[in-house]
N, C-alpha and C. Protein backbone atom coordinates (compact mmCIF):
# COMPACT_ATOMS: atom_id res chain seq x y z
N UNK A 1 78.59 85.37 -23.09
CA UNK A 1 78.38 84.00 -22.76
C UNK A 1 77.30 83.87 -21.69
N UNK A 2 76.73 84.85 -21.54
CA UNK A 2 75.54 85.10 -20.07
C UNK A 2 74.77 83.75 -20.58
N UNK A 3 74.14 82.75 -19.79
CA UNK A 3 73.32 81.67 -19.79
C UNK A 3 73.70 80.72 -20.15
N UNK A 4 74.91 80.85 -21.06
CA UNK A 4 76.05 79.03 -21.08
C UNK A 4 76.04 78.34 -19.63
N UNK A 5 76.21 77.13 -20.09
CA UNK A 5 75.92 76.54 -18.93
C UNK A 5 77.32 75.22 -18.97
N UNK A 6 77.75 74.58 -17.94
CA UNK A 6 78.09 73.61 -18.30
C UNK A 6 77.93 72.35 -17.48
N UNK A 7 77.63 71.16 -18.12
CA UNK A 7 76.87 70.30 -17.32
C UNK A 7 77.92 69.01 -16.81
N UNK A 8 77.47 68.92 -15.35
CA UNK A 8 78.73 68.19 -14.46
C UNK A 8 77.81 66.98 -13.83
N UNK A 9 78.42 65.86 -13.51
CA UNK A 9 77.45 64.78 -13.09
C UNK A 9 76.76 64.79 -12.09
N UNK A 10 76.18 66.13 -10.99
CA UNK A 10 75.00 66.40 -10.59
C UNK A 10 74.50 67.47 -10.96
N UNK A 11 74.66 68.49 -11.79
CA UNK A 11 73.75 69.57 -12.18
C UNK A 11 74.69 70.60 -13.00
N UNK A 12 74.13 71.56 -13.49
CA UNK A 12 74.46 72.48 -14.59
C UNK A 12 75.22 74.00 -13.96
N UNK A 13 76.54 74.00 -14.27
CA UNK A 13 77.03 74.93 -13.70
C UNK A 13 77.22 76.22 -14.45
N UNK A 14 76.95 77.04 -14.14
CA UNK A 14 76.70 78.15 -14.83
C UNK A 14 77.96 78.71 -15.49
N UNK A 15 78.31 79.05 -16.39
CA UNK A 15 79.64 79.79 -16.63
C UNK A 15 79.35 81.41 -16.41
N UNK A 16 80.97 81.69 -15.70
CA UNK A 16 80.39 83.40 -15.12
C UNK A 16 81.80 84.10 -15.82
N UNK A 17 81.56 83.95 -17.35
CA UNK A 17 82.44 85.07 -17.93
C UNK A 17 82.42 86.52 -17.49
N UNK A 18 81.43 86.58 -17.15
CA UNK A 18 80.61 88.20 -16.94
C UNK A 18 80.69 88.58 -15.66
N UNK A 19 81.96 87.26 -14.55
CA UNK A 19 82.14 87.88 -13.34
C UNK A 19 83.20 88.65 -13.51
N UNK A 20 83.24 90.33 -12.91
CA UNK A 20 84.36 91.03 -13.32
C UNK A 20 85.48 91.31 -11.69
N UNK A 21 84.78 91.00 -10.46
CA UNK A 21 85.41 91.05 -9.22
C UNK A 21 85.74 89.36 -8.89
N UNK A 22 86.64 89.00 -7.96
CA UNK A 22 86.68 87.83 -7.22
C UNK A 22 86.15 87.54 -6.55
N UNK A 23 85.33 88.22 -5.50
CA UNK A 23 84.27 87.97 -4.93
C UNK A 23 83.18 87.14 -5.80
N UNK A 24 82.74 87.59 -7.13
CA UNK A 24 81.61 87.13 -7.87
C UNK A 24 82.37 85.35 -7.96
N UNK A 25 83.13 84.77 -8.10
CA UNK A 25 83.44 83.82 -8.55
C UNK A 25 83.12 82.65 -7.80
N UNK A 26 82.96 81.36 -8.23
CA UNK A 26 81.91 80.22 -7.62
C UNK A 26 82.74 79.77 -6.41
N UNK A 27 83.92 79.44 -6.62
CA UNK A 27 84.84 79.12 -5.69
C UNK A 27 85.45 80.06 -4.54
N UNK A 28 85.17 81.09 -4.35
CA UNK A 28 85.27 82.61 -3.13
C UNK A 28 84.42 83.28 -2.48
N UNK A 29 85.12 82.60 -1.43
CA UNK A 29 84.91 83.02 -0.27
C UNK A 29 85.34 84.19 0.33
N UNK A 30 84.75 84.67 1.27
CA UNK A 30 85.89 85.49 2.48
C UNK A 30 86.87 84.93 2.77
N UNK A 31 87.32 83.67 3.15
CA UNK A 31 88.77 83.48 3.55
C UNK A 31 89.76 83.79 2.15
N UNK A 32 89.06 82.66 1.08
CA UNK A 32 90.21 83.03 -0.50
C UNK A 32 90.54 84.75 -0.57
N UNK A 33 89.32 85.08 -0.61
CA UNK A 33 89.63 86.44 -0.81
C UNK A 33 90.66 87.18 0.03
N UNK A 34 90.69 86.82 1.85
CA UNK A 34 91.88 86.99 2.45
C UNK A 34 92.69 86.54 1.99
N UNK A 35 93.46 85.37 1.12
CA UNK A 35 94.30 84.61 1.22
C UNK A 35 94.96 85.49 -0.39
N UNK A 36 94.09 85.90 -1.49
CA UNK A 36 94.36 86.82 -2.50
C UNK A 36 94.91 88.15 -2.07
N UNK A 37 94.03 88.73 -1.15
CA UNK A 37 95.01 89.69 -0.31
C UNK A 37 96.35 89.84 0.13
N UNK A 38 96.82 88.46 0.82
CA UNK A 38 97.81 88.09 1.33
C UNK A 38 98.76 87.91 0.11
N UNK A 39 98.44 87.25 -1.12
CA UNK A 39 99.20 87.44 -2.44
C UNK A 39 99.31 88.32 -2.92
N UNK A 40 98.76 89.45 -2.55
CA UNK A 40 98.89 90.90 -3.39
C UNK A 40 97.78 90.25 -5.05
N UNK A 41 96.83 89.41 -4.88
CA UNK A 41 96.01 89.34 -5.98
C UNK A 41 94.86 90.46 -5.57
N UNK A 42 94.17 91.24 -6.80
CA UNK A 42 93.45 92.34 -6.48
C UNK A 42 92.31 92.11 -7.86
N UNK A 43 92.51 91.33 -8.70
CA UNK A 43 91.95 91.54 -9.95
C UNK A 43 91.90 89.85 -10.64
N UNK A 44 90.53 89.85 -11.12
CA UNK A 44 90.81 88.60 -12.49
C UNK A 44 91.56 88.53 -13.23
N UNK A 45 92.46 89.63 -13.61
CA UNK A 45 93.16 89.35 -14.80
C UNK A 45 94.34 89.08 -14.31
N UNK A 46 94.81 89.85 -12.64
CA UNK A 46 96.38 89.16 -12.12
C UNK A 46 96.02 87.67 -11.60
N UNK A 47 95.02 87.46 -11.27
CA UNK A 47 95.08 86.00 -10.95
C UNK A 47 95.00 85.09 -11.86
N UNK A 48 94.65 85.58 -13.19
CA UNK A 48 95.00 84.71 -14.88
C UNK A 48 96.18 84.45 -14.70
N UNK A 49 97.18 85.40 -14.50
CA UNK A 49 98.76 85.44 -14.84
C UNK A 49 98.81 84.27 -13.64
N UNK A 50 98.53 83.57 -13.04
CA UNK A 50 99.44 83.11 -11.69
C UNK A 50 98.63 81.75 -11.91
N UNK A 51 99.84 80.66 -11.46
CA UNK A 51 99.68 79.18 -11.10
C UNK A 51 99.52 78.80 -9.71
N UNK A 52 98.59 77.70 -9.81
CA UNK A 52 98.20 77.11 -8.65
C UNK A 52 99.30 76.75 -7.26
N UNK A 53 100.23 76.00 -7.83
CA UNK A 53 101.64 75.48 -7.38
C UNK A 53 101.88 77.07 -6.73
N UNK A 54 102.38 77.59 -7.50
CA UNK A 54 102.98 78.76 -7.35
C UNK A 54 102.43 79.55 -5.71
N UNK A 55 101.11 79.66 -6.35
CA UNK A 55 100.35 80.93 -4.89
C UNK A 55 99.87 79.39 -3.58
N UNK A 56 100.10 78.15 -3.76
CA UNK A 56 99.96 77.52 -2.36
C UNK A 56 101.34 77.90 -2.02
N UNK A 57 102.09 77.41 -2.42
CA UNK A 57 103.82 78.02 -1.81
C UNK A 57 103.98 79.09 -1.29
N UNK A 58 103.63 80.07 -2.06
CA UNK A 58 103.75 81.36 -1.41
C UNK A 58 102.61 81.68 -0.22
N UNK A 59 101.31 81.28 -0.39
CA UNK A 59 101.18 81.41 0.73
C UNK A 59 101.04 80.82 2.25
N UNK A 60 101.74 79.26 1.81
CA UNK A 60 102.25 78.47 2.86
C UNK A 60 103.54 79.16 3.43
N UNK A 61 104.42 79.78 2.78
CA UNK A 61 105.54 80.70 3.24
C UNK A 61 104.95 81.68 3.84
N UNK A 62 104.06 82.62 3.62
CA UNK A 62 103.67 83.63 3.91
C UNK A 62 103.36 83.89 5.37
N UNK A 63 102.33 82.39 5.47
CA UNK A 63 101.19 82.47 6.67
C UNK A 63 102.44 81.55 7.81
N UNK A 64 103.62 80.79 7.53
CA UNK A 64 104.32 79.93 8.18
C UNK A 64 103.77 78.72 8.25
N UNK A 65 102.72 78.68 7.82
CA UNK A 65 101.69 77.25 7.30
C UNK A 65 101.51 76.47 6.53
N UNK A 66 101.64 75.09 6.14
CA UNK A 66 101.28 74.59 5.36
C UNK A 66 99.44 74.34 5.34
N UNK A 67 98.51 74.85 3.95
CA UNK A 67 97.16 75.17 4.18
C UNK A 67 96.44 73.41 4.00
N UNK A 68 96.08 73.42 3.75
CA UNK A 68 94.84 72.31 3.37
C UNK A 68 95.17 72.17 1.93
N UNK A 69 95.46 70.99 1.30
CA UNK A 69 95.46 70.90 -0.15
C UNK A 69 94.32 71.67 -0.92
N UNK A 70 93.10 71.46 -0.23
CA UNK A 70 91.60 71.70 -0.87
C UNK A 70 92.12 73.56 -1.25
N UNK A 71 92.99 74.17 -0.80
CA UNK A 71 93.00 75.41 -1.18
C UNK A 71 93.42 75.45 -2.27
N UNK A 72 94.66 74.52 -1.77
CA UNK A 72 94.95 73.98 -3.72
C UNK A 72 94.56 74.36 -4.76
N UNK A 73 93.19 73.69 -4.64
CA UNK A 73 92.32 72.88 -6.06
C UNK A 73 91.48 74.22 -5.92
N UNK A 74 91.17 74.68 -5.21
CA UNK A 74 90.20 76.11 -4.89
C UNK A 74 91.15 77.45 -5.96
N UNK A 75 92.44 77.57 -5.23
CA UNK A 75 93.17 77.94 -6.20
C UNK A 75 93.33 77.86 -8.07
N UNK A 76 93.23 76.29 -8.35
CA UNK A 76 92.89 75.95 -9.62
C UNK A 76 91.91 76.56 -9.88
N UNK A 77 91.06 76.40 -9.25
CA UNK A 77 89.32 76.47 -9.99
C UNK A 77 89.46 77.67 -10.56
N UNK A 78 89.88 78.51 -9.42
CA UNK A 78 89.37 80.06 -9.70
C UNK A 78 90.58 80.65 -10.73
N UNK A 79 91.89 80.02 -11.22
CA UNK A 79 92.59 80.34 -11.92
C UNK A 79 91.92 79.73 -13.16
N UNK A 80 91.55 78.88 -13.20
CA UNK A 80 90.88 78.32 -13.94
C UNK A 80 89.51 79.20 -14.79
N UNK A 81 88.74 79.46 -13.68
CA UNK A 81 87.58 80.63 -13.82
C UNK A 81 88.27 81.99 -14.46
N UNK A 82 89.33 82.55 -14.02
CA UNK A 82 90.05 83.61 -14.42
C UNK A 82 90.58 83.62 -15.82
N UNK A 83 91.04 82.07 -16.34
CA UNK A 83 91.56 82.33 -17.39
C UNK A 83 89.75 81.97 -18.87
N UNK A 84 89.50 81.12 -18.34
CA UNK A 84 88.79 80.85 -19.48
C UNK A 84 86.83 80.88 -18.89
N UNK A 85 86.42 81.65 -18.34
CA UNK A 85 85.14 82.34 -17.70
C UNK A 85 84.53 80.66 -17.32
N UNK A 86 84.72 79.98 -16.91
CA UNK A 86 84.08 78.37 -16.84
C UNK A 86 84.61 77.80 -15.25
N UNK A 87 83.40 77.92 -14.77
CA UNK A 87 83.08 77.87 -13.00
C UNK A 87 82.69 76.75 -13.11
N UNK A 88 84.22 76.23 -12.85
CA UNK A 88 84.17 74.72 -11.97
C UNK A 88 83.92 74.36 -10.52
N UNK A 89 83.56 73.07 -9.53
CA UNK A 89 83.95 72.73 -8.65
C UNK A 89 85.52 72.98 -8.02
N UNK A 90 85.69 73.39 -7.02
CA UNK A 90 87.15 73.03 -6.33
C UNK A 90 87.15 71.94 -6.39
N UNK A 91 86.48 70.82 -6.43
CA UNK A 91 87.08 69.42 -6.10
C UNK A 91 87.09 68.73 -7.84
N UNK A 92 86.79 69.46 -8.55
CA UNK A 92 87.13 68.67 -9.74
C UNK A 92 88.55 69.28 -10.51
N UNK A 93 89.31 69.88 -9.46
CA UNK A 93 90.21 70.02 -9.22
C UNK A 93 91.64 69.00 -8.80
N UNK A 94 90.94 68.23 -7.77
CA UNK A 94 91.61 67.56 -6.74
C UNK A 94 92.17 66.36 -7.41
N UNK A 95 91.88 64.99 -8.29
CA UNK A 95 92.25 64.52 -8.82
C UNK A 95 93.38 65.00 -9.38
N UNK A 96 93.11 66.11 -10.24
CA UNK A 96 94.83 66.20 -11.20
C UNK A 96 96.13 66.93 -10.69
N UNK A 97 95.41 67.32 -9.33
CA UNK A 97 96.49 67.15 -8.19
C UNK A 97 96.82 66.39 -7.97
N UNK A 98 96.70 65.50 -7.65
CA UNK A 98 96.51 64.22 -6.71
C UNK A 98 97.80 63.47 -7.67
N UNK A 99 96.91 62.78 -8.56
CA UNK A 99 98.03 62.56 -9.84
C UNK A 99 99.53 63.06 -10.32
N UNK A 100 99.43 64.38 -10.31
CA UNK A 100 100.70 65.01 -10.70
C UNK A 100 101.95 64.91 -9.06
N UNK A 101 100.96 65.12 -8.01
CA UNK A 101 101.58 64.78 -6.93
C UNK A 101 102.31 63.69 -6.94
N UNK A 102 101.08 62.63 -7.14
CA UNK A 102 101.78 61.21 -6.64
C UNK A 102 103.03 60.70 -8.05
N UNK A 103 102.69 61.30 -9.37
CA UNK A 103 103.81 61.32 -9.86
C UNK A 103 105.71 61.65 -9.82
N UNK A 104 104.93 62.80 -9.07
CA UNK A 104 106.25 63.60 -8.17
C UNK A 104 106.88 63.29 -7.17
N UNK A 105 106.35 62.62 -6.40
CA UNK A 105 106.29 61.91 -4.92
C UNK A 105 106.26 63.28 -4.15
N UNK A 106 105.59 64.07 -4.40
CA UNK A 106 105.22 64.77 -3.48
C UNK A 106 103.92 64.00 -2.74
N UNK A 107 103.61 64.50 -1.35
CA UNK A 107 102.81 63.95 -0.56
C UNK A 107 101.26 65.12 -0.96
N UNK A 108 100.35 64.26 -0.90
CA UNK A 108 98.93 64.73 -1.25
C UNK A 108 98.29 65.39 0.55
């Protein structure tokens, strides 16, 4: 898929099937990458297996913290990136949080 592209309402985001570390991925950073650490995530393919919901919990338990939602959706992205090679925004994320939240009455 090297040079697929996919196009978002300011510019063309590259799809990175062909990223094989977490580091390579659009949404990671040094902190995510600490925070994958802290999950015992080591690989693209264990972070396929795992939900968004899931690894903020655990590592709001972990750290004794509740993080920033935006890790959230950062979380999505890159599970997202993991399962199907297509490097989204973290924040085009944030909406269907937002939504499923306020469905839930969980607080955003």
């Amino acid at each position: 898929m090297s040079g697929a592209c996919i196009r978002t309402a300011k510019k063309a985001v590259p799809l990175v099937a062909e990223a094989t570390a977490l580091s390579e991925f659009r949404n990671v950073g040094e902190a995510m990458l600490r925070d994958f650490e802290l999950l015992g995530i080591a690989s693209v393919a264990e972070l396929a297996k795992q939900e968004a919901d899931e690894l903020y919990a655990r590592l709001s338990r972990i750290t004794g913290s509740r993080r920033d939602p935006f890790v959230h959706d950062t979380f999505a992205a890159a599970i997202h990136q993991a399962k199907t090679g297509e490097a989204l925004d973290w924040w085009a994320f944030t909406p269907i949080r937002k939504k499923r939240q306020a469905g839930s009455g969980l607080i955003t």
